[in-house]
Protein backbone atom coordinates (compact mmCIF):
# COMPACT_ATOMS: atom_id res chain seq x y z
CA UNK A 1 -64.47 -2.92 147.61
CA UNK A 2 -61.48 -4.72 148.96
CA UNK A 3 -61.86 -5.88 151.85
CA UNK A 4 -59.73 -8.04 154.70
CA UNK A 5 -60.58 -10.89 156.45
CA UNK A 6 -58.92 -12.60 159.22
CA UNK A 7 -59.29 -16.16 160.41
CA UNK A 8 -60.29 -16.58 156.30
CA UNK A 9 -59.89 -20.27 157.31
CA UNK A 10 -62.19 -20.64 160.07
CA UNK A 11 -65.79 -21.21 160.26
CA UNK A 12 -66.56 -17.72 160.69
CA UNK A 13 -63.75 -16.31 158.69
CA UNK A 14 -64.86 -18.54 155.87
CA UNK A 15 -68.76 -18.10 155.43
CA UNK A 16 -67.79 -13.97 155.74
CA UNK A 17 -65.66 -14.10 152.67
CA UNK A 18 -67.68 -16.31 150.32
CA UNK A 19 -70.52 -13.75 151.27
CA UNK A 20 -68.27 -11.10 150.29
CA UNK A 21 -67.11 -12.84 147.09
CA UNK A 22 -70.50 -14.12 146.09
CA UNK A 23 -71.50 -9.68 146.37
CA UNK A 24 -69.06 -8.74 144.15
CA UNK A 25 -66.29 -7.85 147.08
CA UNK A 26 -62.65 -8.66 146.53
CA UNK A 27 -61.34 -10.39 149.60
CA UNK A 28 -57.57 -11.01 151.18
CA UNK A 29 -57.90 -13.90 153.63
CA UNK A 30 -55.42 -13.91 156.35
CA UNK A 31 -55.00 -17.04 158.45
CA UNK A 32 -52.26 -18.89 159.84
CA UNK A 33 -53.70 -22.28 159.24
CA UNK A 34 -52.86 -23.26 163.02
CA UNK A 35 -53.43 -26.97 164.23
CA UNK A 36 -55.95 -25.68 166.70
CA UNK A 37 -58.55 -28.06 164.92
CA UNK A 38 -58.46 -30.45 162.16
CA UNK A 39 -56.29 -28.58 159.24
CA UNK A 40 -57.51 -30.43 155.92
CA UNK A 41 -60.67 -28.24 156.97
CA UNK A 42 -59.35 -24.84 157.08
CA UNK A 43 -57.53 -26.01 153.54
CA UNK A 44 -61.17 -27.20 152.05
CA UNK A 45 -62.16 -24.17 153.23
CA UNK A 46 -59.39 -22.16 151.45
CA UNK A 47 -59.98 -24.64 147.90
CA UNK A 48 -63.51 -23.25 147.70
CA UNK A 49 -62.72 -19.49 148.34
CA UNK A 50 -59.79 -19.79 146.20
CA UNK A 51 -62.00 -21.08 143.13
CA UNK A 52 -63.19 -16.99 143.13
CA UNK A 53 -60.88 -14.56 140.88
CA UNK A 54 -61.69 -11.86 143.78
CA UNK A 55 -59.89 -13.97 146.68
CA UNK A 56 -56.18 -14.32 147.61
CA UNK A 57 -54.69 -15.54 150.08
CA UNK A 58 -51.52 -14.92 152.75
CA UNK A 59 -51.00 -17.12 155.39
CA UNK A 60 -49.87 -15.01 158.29
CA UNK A 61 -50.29 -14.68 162.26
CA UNK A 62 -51.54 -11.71 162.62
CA UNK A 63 -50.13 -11.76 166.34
CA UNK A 64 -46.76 -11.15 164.21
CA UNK A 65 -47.34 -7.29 163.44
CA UNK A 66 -45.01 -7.30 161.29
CA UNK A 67 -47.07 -8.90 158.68
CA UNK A 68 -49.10 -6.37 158.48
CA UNK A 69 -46.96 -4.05 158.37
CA UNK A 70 -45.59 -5.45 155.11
CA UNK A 71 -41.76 -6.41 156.18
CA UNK A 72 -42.60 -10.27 156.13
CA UNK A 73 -45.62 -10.31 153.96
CA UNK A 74 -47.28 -8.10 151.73
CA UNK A 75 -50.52 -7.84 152.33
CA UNK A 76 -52.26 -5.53 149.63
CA UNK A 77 -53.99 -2.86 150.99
CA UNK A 78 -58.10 -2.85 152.00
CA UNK A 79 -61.04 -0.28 152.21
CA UNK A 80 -62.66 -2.70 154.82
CA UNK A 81 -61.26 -4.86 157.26
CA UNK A 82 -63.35 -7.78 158.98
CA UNK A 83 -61.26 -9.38 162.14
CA UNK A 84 -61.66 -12.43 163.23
CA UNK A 85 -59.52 -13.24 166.25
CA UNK A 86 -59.16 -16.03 168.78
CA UNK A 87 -56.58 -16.58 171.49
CA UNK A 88 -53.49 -14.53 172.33
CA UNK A 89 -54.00 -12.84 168.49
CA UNK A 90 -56.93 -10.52 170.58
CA UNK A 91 -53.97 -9.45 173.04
CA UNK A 92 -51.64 -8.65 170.43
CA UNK A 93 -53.90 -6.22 168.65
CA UNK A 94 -55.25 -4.64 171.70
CA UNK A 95 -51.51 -3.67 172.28
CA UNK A 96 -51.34 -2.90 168.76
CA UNK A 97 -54.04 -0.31 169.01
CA UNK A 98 -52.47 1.22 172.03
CA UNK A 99 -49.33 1.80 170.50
CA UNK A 100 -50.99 3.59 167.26
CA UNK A 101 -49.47 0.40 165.33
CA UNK A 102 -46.02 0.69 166.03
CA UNK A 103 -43.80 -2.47 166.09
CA UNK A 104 -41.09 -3.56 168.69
CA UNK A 105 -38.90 -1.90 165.83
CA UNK A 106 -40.99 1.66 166.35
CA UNK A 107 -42.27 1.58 162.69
């Protein structure tokens, strides 16, 4: 299974994915490596998952729908999706759901 993570970066994010690599899983991590706390630790964080053939990694906010939506980034696509949010990304998504994932651009 293939299977997206948010906030791969973070504490949470992190310990999810290696638990999902260490299965068997492939894994895209998503983060936007934000200064929100000390960044050398979101990039040790990254160095470890990264040493798994199953991981890659985009960083992206994924309060930008865009990314998702593959006009900025390509993301490859999941079966699974784990999201980890924090901070105004929780509001964008909420709208996101609301609009059935259409972008200011009505895609």
């Amino acid at each position: 299974m293939r299977v997206l993570v948010t906030g791969a970066a973070g504490f949470i994010g992190f310990h999810v994915a290696r638990s999902l690599l260490e299965r068997g899983d492939a894994v895209v991590g998503l983060d936007d490596l934000n200064d929100y706390y000390e960044v050398s630790l979101k990039e040790a964080r990254l160095t470890v998952l990264e040493s798994h053939p199953g991981f890659s990694f985009h960083r992206a906010d994924v309060a930008n729908l865009e990314v998702l939506a593959g006009s900025s980034t390509r993301v490859p696509s999941t079966s699974s999706a784990t999201w980890l949010l924090r901070r105004a990304c929780a509001t964008a998504w909420r709208t996101h759901w609301r609009t059935g994932g259409r972008t200011s651009r009505g895609s």
